[in-house]
C-alpha atoms as a PDB file:
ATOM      1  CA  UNK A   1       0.000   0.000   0.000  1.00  0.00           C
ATOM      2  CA  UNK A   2       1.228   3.108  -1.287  1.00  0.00           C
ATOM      3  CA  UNK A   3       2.325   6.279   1.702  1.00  0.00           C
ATOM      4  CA  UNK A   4       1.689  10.202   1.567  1.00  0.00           C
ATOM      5  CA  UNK A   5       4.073  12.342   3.450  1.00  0.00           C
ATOM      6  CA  UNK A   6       2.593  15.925   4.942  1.00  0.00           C
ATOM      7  CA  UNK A   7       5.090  18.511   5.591  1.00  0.00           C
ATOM      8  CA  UNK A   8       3.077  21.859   7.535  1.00  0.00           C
ATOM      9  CA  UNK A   9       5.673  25.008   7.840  1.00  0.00           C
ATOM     10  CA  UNK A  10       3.239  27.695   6.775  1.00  0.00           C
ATOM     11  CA  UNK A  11       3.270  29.217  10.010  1.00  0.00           C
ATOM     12  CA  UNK A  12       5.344  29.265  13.514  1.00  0.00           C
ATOM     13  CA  UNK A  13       4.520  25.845  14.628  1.00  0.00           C
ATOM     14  CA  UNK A  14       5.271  23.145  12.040  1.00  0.00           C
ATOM     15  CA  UNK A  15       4.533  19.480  11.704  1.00  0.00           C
ATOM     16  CA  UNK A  16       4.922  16.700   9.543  1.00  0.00           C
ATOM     17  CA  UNK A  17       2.708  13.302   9.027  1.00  0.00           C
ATOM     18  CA  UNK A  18       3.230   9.979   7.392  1.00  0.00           C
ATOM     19  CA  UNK A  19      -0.173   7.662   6.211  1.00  0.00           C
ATOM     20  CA  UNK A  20      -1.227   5.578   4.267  1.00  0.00           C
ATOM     21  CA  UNK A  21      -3.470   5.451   1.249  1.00  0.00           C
ATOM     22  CA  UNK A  22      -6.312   4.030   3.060  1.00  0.00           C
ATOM     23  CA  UNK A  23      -6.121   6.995   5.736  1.00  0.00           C
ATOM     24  CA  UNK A  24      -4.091   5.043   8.393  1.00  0.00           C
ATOM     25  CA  UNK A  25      -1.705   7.367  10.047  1.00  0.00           C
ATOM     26  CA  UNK A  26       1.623   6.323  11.023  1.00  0.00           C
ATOM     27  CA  UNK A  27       3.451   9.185  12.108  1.00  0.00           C
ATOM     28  CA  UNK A  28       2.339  12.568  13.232  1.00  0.00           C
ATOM     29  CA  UNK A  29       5.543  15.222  14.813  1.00  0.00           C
ATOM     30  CA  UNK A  30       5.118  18.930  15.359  1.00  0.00           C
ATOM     31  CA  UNK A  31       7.199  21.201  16.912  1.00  0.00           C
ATOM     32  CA  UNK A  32       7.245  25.506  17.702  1.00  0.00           C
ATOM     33  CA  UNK A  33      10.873  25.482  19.699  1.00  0.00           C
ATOM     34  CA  UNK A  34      13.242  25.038  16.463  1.00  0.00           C
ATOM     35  CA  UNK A  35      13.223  26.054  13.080  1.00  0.00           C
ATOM     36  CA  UNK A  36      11.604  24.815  10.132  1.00  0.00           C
ATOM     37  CA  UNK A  37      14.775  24.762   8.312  1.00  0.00           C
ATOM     38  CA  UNK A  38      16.176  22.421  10.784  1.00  0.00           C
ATOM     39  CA  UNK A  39      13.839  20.424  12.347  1.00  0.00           C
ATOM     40  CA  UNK A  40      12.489  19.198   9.109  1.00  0.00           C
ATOM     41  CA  UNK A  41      15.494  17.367   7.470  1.00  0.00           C
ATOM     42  CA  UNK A  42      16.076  16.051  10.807  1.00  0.00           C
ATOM     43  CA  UNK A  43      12.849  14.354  10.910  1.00  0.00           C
ATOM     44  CA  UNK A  44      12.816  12.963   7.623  1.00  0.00           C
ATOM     45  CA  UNK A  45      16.489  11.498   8.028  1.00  0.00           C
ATOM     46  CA  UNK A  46      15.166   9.881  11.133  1.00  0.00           C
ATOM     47  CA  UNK A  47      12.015   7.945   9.473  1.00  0.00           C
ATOM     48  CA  UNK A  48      14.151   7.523   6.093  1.00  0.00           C
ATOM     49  CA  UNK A  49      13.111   3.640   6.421  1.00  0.00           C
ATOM     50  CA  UNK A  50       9.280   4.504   6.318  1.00  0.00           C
ATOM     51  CA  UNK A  51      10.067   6.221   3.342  1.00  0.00           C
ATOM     52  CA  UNK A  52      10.494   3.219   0.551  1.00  0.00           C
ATOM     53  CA  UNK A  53       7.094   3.362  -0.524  1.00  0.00           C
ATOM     54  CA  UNK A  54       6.537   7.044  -0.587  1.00  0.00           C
ATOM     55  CA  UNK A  55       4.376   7.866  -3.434  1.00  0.00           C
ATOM     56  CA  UNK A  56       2.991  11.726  -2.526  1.00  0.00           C
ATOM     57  CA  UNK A  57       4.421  14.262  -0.863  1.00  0.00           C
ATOM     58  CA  UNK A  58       2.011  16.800  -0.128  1.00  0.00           C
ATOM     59  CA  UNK A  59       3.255  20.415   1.095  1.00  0.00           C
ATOM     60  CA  UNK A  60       1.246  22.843   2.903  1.00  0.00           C
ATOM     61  CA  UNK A  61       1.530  26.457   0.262  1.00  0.00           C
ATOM     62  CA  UNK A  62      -0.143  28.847   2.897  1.00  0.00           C
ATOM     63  CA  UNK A  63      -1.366  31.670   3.371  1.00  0.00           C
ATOM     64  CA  UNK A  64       1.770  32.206   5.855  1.00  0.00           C
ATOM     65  CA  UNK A  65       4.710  32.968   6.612  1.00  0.00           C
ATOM     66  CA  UNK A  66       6.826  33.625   3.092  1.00  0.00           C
ATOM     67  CA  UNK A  67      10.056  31.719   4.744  1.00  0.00           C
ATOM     68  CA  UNK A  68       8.711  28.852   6.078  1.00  0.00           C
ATOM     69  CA  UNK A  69       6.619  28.187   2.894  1.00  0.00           C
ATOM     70  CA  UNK A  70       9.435  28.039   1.346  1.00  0.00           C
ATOM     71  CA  UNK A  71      11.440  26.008   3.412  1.00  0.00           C
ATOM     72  CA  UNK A  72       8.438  23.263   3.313  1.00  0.00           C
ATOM     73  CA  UNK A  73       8.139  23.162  -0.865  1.00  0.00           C
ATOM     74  CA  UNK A  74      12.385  23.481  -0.846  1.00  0.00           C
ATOM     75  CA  UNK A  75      12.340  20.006   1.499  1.00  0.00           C
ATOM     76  CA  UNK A  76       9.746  18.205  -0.309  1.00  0.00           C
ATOM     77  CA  UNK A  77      11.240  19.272  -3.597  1.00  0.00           C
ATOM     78  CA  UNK A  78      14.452  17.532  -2.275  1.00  0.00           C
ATOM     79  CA  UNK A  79      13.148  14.842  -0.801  1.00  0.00           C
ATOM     80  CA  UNK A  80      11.205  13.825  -4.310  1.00  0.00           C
ATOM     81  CA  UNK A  81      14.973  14.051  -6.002  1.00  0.00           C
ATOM     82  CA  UNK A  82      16.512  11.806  -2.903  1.00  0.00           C
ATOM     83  CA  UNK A  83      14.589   8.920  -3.213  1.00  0.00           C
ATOM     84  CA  UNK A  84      14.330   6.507  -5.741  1.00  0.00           C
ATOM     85  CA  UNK A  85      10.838   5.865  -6.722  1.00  0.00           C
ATOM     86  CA  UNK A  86      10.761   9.892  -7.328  1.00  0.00           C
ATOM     87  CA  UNK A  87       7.203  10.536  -5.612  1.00  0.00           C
ATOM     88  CA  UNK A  88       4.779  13.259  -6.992  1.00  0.00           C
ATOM     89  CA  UNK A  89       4.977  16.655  -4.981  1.00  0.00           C
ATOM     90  CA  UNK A  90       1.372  18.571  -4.101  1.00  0.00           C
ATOM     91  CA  UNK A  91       0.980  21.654  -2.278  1.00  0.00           C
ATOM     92  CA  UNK A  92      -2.236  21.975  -1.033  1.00  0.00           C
ATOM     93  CA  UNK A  93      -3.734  25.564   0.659  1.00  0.00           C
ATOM     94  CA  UNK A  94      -3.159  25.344   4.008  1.00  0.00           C
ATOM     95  CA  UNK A  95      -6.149  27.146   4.726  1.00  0.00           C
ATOM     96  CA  UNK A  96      -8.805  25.188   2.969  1.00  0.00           C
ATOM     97  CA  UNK A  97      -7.245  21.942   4.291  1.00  0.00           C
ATOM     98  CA  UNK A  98      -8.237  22.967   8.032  1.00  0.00           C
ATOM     99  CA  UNK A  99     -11.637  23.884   6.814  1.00  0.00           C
ATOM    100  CA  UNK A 100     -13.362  20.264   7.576  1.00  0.00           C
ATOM    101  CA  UNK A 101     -11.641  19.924  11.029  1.00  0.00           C
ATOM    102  CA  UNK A 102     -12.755  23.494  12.069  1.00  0.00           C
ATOM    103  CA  UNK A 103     -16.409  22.760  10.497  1.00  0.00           C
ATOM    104  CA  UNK A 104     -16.301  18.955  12.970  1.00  0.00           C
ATOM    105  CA  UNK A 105     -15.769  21.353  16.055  1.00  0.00           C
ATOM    106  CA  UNK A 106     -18.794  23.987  15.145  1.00  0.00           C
ATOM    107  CA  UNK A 107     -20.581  21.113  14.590  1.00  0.00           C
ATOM    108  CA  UNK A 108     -19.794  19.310  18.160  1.00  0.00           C
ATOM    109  CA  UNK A 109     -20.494  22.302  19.806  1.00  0.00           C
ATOM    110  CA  UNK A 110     -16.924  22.801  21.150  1.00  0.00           C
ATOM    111  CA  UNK A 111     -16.056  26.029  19.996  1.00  0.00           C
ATOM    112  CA  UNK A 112     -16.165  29.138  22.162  1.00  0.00           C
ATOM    113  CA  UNK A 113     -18.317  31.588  20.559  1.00  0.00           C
ATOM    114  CA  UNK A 114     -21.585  33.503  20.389  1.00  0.00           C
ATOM    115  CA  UNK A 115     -21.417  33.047  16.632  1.00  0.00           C
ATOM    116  CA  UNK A 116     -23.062  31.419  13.890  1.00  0.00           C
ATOM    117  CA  UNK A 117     -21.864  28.162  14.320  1.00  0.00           C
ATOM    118  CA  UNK A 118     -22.385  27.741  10.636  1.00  0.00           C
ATOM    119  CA  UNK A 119     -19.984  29.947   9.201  1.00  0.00           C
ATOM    120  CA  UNK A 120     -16.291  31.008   9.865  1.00  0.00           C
ATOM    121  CA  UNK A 121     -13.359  32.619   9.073  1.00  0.00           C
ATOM    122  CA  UNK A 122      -9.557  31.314   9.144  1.00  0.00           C
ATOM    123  CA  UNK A 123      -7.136  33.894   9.737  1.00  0.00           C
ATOM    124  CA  UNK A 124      -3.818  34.478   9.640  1.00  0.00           C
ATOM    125  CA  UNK A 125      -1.217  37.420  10.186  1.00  0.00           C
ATOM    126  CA  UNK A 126       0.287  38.955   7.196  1.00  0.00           C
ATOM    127  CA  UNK A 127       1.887  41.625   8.163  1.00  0.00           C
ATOM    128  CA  UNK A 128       1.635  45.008   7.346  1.00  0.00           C
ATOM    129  CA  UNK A 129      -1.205  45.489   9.248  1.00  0.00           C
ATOM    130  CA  UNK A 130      -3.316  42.783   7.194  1.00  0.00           C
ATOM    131  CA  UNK A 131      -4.497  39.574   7.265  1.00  0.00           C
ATOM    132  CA  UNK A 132      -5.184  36.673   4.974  1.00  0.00           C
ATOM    133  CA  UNK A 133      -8.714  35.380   5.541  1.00  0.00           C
ATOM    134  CA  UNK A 134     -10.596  32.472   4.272  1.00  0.00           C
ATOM    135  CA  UNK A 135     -14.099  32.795   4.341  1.00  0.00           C
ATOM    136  CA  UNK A 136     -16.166  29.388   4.965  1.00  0.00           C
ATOM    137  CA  UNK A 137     -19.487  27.653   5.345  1.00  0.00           C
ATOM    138  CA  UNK A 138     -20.423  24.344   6.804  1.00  0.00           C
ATOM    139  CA  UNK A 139     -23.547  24.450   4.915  1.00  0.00           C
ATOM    140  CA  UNK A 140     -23.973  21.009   2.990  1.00  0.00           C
ATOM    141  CA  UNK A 141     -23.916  23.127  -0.021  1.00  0.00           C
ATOM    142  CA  UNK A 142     -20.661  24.658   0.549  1.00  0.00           C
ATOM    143  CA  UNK A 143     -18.065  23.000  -1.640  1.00  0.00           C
ATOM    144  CA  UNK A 144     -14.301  24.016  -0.786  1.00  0.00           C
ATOM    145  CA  UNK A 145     -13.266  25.556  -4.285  1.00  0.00           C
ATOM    146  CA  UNK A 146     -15.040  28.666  -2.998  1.00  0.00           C
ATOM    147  CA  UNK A 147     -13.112  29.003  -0.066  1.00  0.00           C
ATOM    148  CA  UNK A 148     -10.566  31.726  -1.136  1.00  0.00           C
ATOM    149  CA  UNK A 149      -7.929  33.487   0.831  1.00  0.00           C
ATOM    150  CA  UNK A 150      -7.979  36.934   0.509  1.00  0.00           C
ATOM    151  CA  UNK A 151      -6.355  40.014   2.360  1.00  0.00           C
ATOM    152  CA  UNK A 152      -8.265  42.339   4.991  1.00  0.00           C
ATOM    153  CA  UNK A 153      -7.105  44.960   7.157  1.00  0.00           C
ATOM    154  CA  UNK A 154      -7.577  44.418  11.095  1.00  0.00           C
ATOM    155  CA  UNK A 155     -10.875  46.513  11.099  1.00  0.00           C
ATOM    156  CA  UNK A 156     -12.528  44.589   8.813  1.00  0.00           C
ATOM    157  CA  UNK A 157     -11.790  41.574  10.437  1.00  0.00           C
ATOM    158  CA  UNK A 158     -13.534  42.824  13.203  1.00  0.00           C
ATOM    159  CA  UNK A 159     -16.187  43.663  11.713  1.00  0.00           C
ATOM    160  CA  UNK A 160     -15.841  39.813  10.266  1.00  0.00           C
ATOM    161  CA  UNK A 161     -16.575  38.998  13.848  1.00  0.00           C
ATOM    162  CA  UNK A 162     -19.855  40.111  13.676  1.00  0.00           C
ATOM    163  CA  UNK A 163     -20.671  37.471  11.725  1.00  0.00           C
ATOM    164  CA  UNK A 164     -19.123  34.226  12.144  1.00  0.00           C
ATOM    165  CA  UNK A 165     -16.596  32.523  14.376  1.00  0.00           C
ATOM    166  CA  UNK A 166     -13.105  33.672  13.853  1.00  0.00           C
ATOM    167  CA  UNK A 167      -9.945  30.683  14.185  1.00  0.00           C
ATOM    168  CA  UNK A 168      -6.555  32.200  14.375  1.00  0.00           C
ATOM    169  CA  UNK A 169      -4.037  30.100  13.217  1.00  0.00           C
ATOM    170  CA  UNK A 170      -1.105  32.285  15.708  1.00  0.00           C
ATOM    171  CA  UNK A 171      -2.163  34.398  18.609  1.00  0.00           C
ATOM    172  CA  UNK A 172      -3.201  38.038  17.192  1.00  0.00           C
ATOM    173  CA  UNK A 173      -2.895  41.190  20.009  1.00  0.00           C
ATOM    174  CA  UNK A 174      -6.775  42.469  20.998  1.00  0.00           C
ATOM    175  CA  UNK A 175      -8.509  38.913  19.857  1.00  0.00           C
ATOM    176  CA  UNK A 176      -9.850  36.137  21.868  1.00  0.00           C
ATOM    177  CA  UNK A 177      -6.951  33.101  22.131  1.00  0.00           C
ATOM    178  CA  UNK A 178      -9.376  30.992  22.557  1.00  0.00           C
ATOM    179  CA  UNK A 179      -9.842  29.933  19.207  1.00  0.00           C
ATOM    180  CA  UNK A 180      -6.203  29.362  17.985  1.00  0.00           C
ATOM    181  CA  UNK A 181      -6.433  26.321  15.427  1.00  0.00           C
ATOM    182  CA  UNK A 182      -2.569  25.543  14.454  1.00  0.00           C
ATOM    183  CA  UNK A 183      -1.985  24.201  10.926  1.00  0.00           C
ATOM    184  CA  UNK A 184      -1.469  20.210  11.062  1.00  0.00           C
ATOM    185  CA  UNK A 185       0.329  18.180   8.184  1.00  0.00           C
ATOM    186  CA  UNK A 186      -2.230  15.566   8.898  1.00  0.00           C
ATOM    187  CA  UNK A 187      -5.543  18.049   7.541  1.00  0.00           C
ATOM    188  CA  UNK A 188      -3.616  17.813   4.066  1.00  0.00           C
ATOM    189  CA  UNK A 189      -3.003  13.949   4.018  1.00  0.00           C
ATOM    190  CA  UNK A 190      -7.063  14.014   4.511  1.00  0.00           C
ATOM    191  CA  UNK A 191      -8.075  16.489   2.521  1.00  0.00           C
ATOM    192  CA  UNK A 192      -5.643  14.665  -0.756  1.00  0.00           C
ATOM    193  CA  UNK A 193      -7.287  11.261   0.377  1.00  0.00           C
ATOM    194  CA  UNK A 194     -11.248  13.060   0.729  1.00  0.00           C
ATOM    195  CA  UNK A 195     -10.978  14.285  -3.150  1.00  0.00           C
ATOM    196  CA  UNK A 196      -9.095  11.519  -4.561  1.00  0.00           C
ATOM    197  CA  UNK A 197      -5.897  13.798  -5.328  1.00  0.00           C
ATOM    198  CA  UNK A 198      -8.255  15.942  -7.268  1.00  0.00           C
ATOM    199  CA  UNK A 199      -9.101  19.460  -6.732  1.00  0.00           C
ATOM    200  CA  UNK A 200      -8.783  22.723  -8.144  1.00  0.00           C
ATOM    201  CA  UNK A 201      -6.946  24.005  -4.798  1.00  0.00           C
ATOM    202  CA  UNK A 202      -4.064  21.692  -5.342  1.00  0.00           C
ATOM    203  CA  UNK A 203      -0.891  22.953  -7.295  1.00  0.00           C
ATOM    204  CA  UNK A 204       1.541  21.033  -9.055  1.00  0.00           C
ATOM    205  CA  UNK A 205       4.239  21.724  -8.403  1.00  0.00           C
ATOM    206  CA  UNK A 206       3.287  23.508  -5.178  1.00  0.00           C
ATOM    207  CA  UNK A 207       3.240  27.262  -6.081  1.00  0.00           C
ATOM    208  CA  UNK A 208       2.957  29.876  -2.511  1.00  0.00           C
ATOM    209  CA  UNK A 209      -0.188  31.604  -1.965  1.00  0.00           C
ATOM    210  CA  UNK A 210       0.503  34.998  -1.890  1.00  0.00           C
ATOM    211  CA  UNK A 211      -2.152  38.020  -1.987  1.00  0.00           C
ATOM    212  CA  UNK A 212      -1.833  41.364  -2.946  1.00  0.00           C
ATOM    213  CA  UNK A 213      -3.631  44.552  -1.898  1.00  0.00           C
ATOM    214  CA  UNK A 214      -5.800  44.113  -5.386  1.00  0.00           C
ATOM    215  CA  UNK A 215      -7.656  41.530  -3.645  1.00  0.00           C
ATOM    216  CA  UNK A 216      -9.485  43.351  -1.283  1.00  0.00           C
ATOM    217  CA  UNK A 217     -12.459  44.202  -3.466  1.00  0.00           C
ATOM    218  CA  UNK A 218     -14.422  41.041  -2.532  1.00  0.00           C
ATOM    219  CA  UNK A 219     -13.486  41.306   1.435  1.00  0.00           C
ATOM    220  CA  UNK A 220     -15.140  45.103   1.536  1.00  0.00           C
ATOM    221  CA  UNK A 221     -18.178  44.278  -0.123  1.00  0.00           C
ATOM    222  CA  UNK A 222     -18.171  41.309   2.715  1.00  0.00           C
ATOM    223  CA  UNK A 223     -17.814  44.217   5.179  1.00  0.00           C
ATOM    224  CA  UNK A 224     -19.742  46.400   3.301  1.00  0.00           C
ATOM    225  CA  UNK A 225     -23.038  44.436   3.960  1.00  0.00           C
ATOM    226  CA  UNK A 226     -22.124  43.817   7.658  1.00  0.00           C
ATOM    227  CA  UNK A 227     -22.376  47.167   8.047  1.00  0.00           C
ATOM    228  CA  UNK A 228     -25.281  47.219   6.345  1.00  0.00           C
ATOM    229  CA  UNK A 229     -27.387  45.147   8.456  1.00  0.00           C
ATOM    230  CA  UNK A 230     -25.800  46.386  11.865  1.00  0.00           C
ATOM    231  CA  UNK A 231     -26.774  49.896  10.897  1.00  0.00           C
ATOM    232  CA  UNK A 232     -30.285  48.543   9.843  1.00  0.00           C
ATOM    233  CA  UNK A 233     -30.841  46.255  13.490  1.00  0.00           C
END
């Protein structure tokens, strides 16, 4: 039976998993203390005899942090060339890959929140007083190709908060830390598994998801219409 390897650097706290095609997981690390750069070849030198029948690689692409990105599609890139059967490589949007996990724990009632427990928002820190946001519904009519990332400034996303139940995937000055939902390599071995290695969120090769101020059109008229019924109530 054929293995997929998960490597998670998008943001502070990284992890890597190892499972197999019928979903069985054999190995699951993370770790915050070191960095990407050297944790992860460690790892993978250390499980280098799980590795023989390694068919996918799958590599978180972000939204994140532009380094460790990197440093994730840079070790599965090299790890494809190492071994001998010369796996595929996948990145897969961090983001949308945490989507069903998050939409399990609205469901189960375990989130803290006054919210809609229908709807919510991943977000993540990107700097220059932005964020990258991913809009999502757990709706049975919600598919995940329209679950985009796109870039807000701070006030909108409170405004956001207004509506549905906001996950942070780091801890973000003046919001609740309550609802910090770290990235995990195994969402992406699911979410590969779920669509059958088919979906229009995948890249191959992995490419970064990066946004750019141009895509803020779509978060304002979001906002727009919060205001909208605030001012109305």
């Amino acid at each position: 039976m054929s293995a997929l390897l998960a490597i998670e650097t998008s943001s502070e706290r990284g992890s890597l998993a190892l499972g197999k095609s019928d979903g069985t997981l054999l190995l699951n690390r993370e770790w915050q203390s070191a960095p990407h750069s050297s944790m992860l070849p460690q790892i993978i030198s250390e499980q280098r005899s799980m590795l023989g029948d390694l068919a996918v690689v799958l590599v978180g692409t972000g939204p994140g942090s532009y380094s460790g990105v990197r440093v994730g599609i840079i070790a599965a890139q090299a790890l494809a060339v190492a071994l001998a059967q010369h796996p595929m490589i996948v990145g897969v949007e961090s983001h949308r890959a945490m989507i069903p996990r998050l939409c399990a724990e609205l469901a189960a009632g375990s989130v803290n929140s006054e919210r809609a427990k229908s709807r919510g928002a991943i977000v993540t820190d990107a700097r220059r007083q932005s964020a990258a946001v991913t809009l999502f519904s757990c709706e049975k009519n919600f598919v995940l190709e329209d679950a985009r990332p796109e870039l807000m400034d701070w006030d909108r996303v409170r405004l956001l908060s207004e509506e549905c139940v906001l996950f942070f995937t780091e801890k973000v000055q003046g919001f609740d830390e309550d609802n910090i939902r770290h990235h995990h390599a195994e969402d992406l071995i699911k979410a590969y598994l779920q669509s059958g290695g088919q979906a229009g969120w995948f890249t191959f090769p992995p490419q970064a998801v990066y946004l750019h101020a141009a895509e803020y059109a779509k978060v304002a008229e979001v906002a727009e219409a919060a205001d909208l019924r605030r001012e109305a109530s």
